[in-house]
Protein backbone atom coordinates (compact mmCIF):
# COMPACT_ATOMS: atom_id res chain seq x y z
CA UNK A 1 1.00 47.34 5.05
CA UNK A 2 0.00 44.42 6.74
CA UNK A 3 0.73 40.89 5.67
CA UNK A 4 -1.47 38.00 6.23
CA UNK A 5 1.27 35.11 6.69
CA UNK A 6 -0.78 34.16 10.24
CA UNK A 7 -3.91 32.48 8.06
CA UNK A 8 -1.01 31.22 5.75
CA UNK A 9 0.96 29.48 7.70
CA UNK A 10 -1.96 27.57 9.76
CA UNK A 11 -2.82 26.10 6.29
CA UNK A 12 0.49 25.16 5.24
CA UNK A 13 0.45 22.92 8.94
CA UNK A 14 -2.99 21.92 8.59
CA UNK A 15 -2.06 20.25 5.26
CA UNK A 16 0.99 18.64 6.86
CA UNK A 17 -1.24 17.17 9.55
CA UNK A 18 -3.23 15.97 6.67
CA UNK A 19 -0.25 14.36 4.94
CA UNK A 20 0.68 13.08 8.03
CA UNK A 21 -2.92 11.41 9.13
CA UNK A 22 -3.25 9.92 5.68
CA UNK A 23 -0.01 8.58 5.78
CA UNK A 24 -0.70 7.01 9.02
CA UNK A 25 -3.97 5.64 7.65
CA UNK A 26 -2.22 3.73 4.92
CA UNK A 27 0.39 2.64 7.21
CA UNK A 28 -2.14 1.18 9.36
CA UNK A 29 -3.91 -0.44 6.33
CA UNK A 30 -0.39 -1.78 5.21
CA UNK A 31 -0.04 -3.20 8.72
CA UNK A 32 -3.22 -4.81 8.40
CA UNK A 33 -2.64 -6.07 5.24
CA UNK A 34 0.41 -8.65 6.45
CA UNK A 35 -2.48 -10.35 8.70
CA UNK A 36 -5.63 -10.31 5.89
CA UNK A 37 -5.18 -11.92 3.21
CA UNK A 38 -6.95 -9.59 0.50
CA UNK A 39 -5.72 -6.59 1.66
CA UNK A 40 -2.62 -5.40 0.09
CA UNK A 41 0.53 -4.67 1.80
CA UNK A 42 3.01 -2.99 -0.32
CA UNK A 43 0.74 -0.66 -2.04
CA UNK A 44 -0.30 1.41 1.13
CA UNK A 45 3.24 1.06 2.11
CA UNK A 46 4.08 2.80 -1.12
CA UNK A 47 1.23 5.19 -0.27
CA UNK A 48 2.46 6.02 3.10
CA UNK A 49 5.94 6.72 1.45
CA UNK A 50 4.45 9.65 -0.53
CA UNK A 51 1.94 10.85 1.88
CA UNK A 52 4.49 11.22 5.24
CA UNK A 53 6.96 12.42 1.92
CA UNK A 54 4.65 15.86 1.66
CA UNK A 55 4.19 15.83 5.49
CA UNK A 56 7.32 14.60 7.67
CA UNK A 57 10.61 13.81 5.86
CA UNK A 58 11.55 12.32 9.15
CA UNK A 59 8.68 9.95 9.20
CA UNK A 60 9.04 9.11 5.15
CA UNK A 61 12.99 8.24 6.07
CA UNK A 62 11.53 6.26 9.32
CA UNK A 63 9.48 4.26 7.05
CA UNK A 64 12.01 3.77 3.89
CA UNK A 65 14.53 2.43 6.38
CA UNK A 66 12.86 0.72 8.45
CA UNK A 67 14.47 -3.67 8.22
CA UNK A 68 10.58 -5.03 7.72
CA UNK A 69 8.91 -2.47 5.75
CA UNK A 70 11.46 -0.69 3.92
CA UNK A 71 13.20 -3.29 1.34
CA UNK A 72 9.99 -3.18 -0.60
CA UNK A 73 9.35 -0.07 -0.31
CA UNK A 74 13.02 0.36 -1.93
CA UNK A 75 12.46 -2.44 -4.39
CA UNK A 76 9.59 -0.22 -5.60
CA UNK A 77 11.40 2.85 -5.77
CA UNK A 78 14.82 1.81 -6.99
CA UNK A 79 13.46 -0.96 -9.55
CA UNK A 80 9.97 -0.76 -10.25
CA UNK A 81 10.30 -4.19 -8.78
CA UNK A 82 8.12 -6.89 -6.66
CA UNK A 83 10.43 -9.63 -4.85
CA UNK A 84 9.97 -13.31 -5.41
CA UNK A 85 8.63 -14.02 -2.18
CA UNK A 86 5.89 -10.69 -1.82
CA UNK A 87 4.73 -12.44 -5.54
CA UNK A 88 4.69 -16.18 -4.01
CA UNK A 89 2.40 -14.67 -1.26
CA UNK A 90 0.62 -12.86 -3.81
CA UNK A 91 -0.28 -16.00 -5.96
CA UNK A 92 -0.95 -17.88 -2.59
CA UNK A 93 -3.35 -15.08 -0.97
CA UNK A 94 -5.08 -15.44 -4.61
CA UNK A 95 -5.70 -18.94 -4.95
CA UNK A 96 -6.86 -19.04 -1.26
CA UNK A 97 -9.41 -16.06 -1.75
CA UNK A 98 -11.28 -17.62 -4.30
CA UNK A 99 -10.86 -21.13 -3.26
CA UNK A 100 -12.42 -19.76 0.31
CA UNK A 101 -14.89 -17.83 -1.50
CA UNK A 102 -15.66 -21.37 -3.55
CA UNK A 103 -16.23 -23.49 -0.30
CA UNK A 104 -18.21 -21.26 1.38
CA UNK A 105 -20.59 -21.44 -1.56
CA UNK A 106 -20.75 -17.86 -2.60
CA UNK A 107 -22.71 -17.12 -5.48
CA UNK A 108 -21.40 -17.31 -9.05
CA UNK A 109 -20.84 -13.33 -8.96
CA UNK A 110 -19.17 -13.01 -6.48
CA UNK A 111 -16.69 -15.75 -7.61
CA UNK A 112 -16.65 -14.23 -10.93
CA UNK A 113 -15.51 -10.66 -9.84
CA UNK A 114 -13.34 -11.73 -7.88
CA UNK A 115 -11.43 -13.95 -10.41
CA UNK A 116 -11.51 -10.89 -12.65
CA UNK A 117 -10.72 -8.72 -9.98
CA UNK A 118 -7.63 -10.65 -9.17
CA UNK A 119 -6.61 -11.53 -12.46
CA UNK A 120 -6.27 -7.95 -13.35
CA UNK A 121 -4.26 -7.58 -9.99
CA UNK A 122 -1.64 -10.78 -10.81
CA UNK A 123 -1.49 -9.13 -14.11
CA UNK A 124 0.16 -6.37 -12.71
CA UNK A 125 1.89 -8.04 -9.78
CA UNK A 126 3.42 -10.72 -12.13
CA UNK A 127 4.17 -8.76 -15.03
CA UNK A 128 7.04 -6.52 -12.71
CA UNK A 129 10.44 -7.60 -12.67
CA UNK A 130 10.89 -9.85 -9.60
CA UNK A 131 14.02 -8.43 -7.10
């Protein structure tokens, strides 16, 4: 009798490829996130960790290790933890978001969501043990 491990197997490495791509996605976004100021870092780091985790070990172990992006990563993983400094840049990108928003004159909605917005978010950020 014949098997069908052919059709199989080309799902099994499409749906490491898509692992893969969305790890690299949220890598990028990470990345990106170090030069924006709204954009979060350490969360699409985290999400990178788990996506390249279901499609390359080797790229999951890249990232963990690597000297820039991997102590938080760690922090995360090992502690449930935020550092010091990642929540000092946290409270600064804050402040400067809505104070930007403020002098620009954005309307009162705007201003208002995102003070709620990133309230809920320092809520979380500052409510994590600090490593």
């Amino acid at each position: 009798m014949r098997t069908h491990s052919r059709p199989h197997r080309i799902g099994a490495e499409a749906r490491l490829l898509a692992w893969r791509v969305a790890g690299f996605i949220s890598l990028a976004l990470g990345l990106l996130g170090i030069l924006v100021p709204l954009l979060p870092t350490t969360p699409f780091l985290l999400l990178a960790t788990f996506c390249f985790g279901r499609g390359s070990q080797r790229l999951q172990q890249w990232l963990v290790e690597h000297p820039r992006l991997g102590p938080p990563i760690r922090d995360w993983q090992d502690h449930r933890a935020i550092s010091r400094r990642a929540k000092t840049f946290a409270a600064v990108g804050m402040v400067l978001v809505v104070l930007g928003a403020v002098l620009l004159g954005a309307p009162r909605v705007v201003i208002a969501t995102q003070v709620v917005v990133l309230a809920a978010v320092g809520s979380f950020v500052f409510t994590r043990p600090a490593q």
